[in-house]
C-alpha atoms as a PDB file:
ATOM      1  CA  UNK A   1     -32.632  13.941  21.338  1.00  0.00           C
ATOM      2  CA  UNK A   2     -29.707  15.965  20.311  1.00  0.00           C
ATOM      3  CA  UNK A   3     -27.364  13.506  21.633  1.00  0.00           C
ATOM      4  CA  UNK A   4     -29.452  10.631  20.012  1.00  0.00           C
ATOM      5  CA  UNK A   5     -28.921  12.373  16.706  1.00  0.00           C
ATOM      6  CA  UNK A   6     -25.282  13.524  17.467  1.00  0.00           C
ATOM      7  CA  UNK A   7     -24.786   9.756  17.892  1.00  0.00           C
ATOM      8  CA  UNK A   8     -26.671   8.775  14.536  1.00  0.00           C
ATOM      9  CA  UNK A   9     -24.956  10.881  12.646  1.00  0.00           C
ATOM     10  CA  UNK A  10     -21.245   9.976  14.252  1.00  0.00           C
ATOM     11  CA  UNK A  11     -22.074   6.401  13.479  1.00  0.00           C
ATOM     12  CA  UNK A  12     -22.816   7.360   9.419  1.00  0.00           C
ATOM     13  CA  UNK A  13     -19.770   9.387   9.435  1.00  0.00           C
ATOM     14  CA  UNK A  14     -17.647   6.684  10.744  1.00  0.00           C
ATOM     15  CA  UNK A  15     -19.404   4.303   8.409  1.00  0.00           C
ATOM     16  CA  UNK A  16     -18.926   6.161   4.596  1.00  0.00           C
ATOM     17  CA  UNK A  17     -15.550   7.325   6.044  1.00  0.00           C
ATOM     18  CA  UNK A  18     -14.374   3.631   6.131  1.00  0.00           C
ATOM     19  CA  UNK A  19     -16.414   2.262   3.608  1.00  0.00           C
ATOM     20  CA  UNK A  20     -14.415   5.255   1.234  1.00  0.00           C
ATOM     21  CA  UNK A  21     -10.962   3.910   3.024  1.00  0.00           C
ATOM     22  CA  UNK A  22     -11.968   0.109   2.131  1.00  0.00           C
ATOM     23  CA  UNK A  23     -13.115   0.722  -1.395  1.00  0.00           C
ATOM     24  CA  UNK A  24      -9.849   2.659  -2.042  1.00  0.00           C
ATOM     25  CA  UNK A  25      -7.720   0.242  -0.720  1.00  0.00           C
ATOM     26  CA  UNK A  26      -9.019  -2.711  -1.895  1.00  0.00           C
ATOM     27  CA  UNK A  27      -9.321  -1.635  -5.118  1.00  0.00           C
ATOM     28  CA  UNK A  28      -4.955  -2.514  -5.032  1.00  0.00           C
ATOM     29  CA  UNK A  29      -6.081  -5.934  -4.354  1.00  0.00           C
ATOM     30  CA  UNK A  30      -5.201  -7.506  -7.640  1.00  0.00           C
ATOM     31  CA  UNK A  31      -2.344  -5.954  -7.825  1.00  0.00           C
ATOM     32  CA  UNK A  32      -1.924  -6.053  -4.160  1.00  0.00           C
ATOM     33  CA  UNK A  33      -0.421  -3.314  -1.060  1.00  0.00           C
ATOM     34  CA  UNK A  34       2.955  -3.895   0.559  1.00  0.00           C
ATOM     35  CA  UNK A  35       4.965  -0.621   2.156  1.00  0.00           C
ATOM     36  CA  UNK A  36       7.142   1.290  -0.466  1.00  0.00           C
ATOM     37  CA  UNK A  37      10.173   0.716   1.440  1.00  0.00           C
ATOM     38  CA  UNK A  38      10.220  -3.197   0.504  1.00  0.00           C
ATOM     39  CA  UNK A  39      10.588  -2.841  -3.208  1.00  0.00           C
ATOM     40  CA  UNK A  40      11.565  -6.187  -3.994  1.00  0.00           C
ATOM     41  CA  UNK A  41      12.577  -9.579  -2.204  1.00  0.00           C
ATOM     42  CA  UNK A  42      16.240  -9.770  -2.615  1.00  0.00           C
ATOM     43  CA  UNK A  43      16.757 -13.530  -5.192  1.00  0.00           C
ATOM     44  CA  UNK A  44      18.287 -15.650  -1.891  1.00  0.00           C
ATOM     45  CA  UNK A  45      15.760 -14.939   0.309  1.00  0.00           C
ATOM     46  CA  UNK A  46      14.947 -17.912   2.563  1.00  0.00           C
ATOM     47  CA  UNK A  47      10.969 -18.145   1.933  1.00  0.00           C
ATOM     48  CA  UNK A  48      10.350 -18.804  -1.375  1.00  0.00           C
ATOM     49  CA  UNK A  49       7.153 -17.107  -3.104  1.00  0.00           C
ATOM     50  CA  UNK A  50       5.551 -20.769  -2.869  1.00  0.00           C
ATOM     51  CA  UNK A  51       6.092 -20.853   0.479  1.00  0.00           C
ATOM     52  CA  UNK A  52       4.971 -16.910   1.254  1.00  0.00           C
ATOM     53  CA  UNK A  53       1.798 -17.577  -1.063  1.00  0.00           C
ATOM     54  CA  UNK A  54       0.485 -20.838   0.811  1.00  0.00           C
ATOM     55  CA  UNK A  55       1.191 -19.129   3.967  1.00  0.00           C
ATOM     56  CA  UNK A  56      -1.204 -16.045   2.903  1.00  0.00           C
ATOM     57  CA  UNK A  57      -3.912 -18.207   0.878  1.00  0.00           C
ATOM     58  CA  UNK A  58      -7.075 -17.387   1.869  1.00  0.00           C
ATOM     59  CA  UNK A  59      -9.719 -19.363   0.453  1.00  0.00           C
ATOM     60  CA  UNK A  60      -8.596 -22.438   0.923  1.00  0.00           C
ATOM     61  CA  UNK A  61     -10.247 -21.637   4.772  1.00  0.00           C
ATOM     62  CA  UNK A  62     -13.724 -21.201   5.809  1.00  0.00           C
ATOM     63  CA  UNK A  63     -13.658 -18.654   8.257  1.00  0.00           C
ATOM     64  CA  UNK A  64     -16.482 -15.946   9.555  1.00  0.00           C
ATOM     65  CA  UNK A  65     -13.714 -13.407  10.507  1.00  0.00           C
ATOM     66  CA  UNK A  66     -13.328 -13.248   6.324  1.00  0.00           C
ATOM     67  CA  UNK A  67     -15.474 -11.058   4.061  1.00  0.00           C
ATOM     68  CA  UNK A  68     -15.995 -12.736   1.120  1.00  0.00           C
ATOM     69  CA  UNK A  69     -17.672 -12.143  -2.031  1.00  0.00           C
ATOM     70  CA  UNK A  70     -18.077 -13.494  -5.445  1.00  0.00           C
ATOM     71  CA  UNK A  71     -18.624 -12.170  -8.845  1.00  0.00           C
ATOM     72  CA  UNK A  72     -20.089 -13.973 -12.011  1.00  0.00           C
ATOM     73  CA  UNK A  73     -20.022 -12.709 -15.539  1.00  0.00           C
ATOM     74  CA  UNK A  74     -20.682 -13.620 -18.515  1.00  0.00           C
ATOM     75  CA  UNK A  75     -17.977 -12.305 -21.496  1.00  0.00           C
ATOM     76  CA  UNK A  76     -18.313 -12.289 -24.752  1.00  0.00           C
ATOM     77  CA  UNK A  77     -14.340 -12.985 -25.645  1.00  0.00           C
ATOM     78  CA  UNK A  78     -12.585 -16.532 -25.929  1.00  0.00           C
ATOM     79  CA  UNK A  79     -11.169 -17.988 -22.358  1.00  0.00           C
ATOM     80  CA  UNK A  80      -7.673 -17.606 -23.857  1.00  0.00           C
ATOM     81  CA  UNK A  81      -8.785 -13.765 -24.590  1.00  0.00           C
ATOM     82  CA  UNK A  82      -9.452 -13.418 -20.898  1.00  0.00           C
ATOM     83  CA  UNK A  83      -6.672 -15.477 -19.509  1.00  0.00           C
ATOM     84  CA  UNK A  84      -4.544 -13.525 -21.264  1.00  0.00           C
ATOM     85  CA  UNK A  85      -5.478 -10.224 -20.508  1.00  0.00           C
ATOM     86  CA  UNK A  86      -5.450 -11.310 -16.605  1.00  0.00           C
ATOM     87  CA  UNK A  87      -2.202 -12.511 -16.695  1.00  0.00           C
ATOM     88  CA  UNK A  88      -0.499  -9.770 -18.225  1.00  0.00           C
ATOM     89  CA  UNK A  89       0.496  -7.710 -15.803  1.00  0.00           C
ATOM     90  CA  UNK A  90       1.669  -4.614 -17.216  1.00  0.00           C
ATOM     91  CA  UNK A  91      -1.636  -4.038 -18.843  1.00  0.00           C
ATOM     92  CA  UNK A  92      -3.585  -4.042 -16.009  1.00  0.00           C
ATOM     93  CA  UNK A  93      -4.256  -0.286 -15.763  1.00  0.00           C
ATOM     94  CA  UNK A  94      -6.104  -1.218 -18.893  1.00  0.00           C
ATOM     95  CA  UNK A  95      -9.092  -2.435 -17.328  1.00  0.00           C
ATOM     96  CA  UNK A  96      -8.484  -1.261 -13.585  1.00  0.00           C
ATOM     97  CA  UNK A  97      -8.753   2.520 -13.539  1.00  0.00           C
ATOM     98  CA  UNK A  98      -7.041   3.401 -10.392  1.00  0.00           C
ATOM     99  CA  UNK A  99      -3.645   1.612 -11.249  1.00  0.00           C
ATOM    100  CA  UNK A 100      -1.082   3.765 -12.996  1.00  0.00           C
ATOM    101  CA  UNK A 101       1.856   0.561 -13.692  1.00  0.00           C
ATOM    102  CA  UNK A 102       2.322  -2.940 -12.729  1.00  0.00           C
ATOM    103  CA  UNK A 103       5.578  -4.771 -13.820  1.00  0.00           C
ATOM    104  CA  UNK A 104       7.050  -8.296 -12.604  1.00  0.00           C
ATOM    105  CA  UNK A 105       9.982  -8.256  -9.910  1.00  0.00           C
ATOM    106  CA  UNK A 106      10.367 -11.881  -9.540  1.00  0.00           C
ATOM    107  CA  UNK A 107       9.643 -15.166 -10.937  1.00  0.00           C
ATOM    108  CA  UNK A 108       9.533 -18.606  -9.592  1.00  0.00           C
ATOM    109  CA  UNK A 109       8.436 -20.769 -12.169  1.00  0.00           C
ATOM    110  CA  UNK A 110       4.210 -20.016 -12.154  1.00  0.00           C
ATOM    111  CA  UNK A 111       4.430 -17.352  -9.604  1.00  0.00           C
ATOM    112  CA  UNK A 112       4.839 -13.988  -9.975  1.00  0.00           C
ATOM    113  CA  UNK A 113       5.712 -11.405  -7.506  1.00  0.00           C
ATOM    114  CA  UNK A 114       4.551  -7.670  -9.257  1.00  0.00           C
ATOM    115  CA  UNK A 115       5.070  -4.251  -8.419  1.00  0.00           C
ATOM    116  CA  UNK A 116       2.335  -1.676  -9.168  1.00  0.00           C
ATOM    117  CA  UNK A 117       2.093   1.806  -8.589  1.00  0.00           C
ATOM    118  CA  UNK A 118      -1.546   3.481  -7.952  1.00  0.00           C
ATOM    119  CA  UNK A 119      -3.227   7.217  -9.052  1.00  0.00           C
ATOM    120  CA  UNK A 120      -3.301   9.423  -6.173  1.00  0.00           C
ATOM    121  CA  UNK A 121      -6.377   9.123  -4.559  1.00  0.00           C
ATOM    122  CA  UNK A 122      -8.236   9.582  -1.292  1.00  0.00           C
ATOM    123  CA  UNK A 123      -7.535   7.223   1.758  1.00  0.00           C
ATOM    124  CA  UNK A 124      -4.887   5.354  -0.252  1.00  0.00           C
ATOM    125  CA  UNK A 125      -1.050   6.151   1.802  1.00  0.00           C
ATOM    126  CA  UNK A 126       0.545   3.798   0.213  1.00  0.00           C
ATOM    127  CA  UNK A 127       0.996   4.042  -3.599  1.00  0.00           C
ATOM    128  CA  UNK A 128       3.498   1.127  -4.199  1.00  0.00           C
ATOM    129  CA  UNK A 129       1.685  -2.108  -3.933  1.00  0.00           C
ATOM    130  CA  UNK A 130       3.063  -5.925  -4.531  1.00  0.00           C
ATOM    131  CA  UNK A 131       1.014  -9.290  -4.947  1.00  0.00           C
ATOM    132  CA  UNK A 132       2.229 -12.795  -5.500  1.00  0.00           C
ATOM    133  CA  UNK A 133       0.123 -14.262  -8.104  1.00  0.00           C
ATOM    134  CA  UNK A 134      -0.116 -17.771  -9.442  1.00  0.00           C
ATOM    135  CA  UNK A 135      -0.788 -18.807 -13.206  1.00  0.00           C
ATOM    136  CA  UNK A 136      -1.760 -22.286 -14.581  1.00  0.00           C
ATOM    137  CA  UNK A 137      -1.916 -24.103 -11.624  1.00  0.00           C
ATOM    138  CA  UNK A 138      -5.125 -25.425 -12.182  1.00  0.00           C
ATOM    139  CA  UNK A 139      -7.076 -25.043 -15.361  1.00  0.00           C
ATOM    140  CA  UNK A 140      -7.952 -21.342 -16.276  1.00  0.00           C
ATOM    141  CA  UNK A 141      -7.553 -20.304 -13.216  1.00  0.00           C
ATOM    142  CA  UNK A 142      -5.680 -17.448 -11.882  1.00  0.00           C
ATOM    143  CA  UNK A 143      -4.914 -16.926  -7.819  1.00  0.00           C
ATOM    144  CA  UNK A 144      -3.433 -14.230  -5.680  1.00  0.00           C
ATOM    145  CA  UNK A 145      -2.384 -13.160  -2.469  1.00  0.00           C
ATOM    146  CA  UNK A 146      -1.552  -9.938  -0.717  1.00  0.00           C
ATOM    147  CA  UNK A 147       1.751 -10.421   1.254  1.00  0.00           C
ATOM    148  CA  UNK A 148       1.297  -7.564   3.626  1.00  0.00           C
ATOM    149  CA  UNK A 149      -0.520  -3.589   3.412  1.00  0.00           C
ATOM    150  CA  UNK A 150      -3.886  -2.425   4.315  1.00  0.00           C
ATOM    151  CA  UNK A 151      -5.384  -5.446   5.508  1.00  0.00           C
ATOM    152  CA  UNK A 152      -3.752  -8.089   7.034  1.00  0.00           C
ATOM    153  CA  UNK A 153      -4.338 -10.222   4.561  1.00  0.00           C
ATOM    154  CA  UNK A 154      -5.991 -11.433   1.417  1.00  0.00           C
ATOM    155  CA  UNK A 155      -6.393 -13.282  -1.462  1.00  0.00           C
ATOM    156  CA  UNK A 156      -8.206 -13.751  -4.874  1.00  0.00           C
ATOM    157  CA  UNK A 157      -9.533 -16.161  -7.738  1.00  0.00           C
ATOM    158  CA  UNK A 158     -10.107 -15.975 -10.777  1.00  0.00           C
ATOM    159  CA  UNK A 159     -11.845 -18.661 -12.775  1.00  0.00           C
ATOM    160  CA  UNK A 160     -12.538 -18.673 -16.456  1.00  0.00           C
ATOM    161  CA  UNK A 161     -15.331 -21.340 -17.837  1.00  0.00           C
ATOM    162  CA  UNK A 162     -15.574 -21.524 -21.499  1.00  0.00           C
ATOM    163  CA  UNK A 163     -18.883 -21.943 -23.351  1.00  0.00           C
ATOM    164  CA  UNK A 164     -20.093 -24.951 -26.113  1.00  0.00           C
ATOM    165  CA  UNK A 165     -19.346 -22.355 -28.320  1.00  0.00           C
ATOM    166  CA  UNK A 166     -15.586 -21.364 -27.241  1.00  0.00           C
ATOM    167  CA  UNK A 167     -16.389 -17.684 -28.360  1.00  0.00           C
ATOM    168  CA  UNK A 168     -17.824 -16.571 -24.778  1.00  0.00           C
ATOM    169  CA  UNK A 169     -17.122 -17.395 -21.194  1.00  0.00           C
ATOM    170  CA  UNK A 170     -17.956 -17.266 -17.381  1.00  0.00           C
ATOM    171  CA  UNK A 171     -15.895 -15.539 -15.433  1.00  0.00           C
ATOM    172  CA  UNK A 172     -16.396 -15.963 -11.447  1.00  0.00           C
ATOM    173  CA  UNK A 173     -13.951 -13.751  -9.597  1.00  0.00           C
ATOM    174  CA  UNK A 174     -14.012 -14.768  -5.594  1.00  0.00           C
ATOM    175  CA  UNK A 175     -12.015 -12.305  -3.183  1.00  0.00           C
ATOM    176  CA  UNK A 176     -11.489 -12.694   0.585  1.00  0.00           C
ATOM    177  CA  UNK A 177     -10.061 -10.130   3.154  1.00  0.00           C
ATOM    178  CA  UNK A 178      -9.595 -10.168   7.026  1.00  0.00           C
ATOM    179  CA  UNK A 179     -10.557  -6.309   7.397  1.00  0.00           C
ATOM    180  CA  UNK A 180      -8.913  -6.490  10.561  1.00  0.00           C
ATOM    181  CA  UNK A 181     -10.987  -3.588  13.066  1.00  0.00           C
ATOM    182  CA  UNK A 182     -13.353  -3.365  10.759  1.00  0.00           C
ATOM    183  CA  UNK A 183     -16.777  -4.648  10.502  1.00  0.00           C
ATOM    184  CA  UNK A 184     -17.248  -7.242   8.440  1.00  0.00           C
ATOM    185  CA  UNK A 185     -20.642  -6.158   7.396  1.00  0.00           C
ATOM    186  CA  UNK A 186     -18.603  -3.010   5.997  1.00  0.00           C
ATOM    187  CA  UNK A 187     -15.910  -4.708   4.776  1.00  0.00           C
ATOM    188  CA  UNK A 188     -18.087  -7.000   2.637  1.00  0.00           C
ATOM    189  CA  UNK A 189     -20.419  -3.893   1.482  1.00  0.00           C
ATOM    190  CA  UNK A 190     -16.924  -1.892  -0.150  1.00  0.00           C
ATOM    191  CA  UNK A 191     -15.332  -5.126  -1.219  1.00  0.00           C
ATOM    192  CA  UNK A 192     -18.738  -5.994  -3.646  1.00  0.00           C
ATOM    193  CA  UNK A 193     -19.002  -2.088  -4.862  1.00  0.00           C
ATOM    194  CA  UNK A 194     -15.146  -2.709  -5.999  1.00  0.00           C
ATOM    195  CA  UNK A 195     -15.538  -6.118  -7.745  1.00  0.00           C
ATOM    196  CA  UNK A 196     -18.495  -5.287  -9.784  1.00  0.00           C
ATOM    197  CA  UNK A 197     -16.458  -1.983 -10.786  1.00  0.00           C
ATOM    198  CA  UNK A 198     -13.153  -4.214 -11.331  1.00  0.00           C
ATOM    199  CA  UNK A 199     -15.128  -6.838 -13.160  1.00  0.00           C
ATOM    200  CA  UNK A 200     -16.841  -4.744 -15.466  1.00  0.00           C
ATOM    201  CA  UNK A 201     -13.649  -2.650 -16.551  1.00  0.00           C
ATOM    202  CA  UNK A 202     -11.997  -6.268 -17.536  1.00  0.00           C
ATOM    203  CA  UNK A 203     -15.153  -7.550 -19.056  1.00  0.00           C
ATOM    204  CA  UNK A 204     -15.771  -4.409 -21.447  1.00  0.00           C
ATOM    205  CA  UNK A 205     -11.137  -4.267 -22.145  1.00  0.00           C
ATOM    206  CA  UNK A 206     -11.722  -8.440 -22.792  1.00  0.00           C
ATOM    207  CA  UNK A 207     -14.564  -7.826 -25.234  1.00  0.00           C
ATOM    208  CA  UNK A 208     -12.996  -4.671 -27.061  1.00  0.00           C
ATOM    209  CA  UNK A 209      -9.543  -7.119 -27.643  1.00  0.00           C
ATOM    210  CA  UNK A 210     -11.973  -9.607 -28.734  1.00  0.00           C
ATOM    211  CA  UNK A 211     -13.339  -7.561 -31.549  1.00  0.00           C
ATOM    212  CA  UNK A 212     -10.130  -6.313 -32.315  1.00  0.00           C
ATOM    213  CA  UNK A 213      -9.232  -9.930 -32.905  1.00  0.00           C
ATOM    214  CA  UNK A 214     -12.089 -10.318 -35.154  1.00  0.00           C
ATOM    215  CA  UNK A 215     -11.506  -7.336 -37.248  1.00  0.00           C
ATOM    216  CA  UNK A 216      -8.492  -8.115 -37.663  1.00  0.00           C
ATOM    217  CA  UNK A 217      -8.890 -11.658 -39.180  1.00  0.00           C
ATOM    218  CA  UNK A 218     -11.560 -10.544 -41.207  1.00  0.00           C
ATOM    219  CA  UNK A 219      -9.236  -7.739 -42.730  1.00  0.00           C
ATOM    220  CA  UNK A 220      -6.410 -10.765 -43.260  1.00  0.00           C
ATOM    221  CA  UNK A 221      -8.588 -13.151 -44.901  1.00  0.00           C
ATOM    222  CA  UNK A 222      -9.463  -9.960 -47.056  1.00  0.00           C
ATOM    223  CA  UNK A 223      -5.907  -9.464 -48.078  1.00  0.00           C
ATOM    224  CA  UNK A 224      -5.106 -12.864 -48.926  1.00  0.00           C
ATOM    225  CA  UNK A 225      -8.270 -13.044 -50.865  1.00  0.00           C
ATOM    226  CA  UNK A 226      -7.581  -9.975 -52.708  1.00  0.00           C
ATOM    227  CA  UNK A 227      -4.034 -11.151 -53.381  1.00  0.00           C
ATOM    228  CA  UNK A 228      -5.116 -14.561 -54.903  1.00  0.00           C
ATOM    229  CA  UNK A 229      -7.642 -13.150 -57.166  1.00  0.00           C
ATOM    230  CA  UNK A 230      -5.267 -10.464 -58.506  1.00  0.00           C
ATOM    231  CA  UNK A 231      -2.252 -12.924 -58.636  1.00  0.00           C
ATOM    232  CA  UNK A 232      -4.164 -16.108 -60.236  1.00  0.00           C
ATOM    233  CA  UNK A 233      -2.062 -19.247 -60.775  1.00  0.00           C
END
């Protein structure tokens, strides 16, 4: 019995210790992991981010060795609002809490190879992450792919669906890791709790930019009204 329970227990332990590991480490994802010591990829360096992102790419493949998950949400900013705030890199730690900085250290045409730095935290070693992300090559869509770190690889989407009315928008964000030793089932569990977190930090930044938008058209029109009816022709 005590051995039984001795066992039980092990197993949870090992469980919430990895599950705490996973959710800390993928939560670099976006902004992806690489080791500190590779800062950047020196400019004549024989593969070309085109070439190191379509070798990483996940989701183009159907495999069961991937977790995968999808998010949907629904946003009340424009597409462009959203776009925009996902493809700006250095205001990331806007809407993702656990990123300190994120700045650009290469550029080939539409893809981007970035440099972020995470908070300290527990389970994460590394604290200088890279990702190489694409923009624009399909409609309002944003993918990206983790060249090397805590997992052997992945890669995410981002897809941005306007509404009839071009105010809102649906926002599906897809994500697939190979977790490597561990279990999927685990893997998949931390990777959700992380999205829905992620998600909802650039769904409420998206929305507060939106009204900011708003307010501050209404307080233009204002002006110019005010300055035509004191300045009549």
């Amino acid at each position: 019995m005590k051995i039984d329970l001795g066992l039980r227990f092990s197993k949870r332990f090992f469980i919430a210790t990895t599950l705490l590991s996973l959710i800390s480490s993928t939560y670099s994802l976006p902004v992806s992991s690489h080791n500190a010591a590779a800062i950047s990829i020196p400019a004549g360096a024989s593969d070309s981010l085109s070439a190191m992102f379509n070798k990483h790419f996940l989701l183009n493949h159907d495999s069961k060795k991937f977790a995968r998950i999808v998010t949907v949400t629904d946003v009340k900013a424009s597409p462009q609002t959203v776009l925009e705030l996902l493809s700006d890199f250095p205001r990331f730690p806007e809407f993702m809490k656990r990123v300190k900085t994120v700045s650009v250290t290469r550029q080939e045409g539409n893809l981007f190879f970035t440099e972020s730095y995470l908070k300290p935290q527990m389970f994460v070693s590394q604290t200088c992450n890279h990702t190489i992300t694409q923009l624009h090559h399909k409609p309002n869509t944003i993918e990206w792919v983790l060249i090397d770190g805590n997992f052997p690889s992945a890669s995410g989407r981002w897809e941005v669906e306007p509404t009839e009315s071009g105010k809102s928008c649906k926002v599906t964000y897809t994500v697939a890791i190979d977790p490597g030793p561990i279990p999927n089932n685990i893997a998949a569990l931390g990777l959700k709790i992380v999205q829905k977190e992620l998600v909802a930090g650039m769904r409420t930044r998206a929305e507060q930019l939106a009204r900011q938008s708003t307010l501050s058209k209404h307080q233009d029109d204002s002006n110019n009204h005010s300055l035509a009816t004191s300045h009549p022709i």
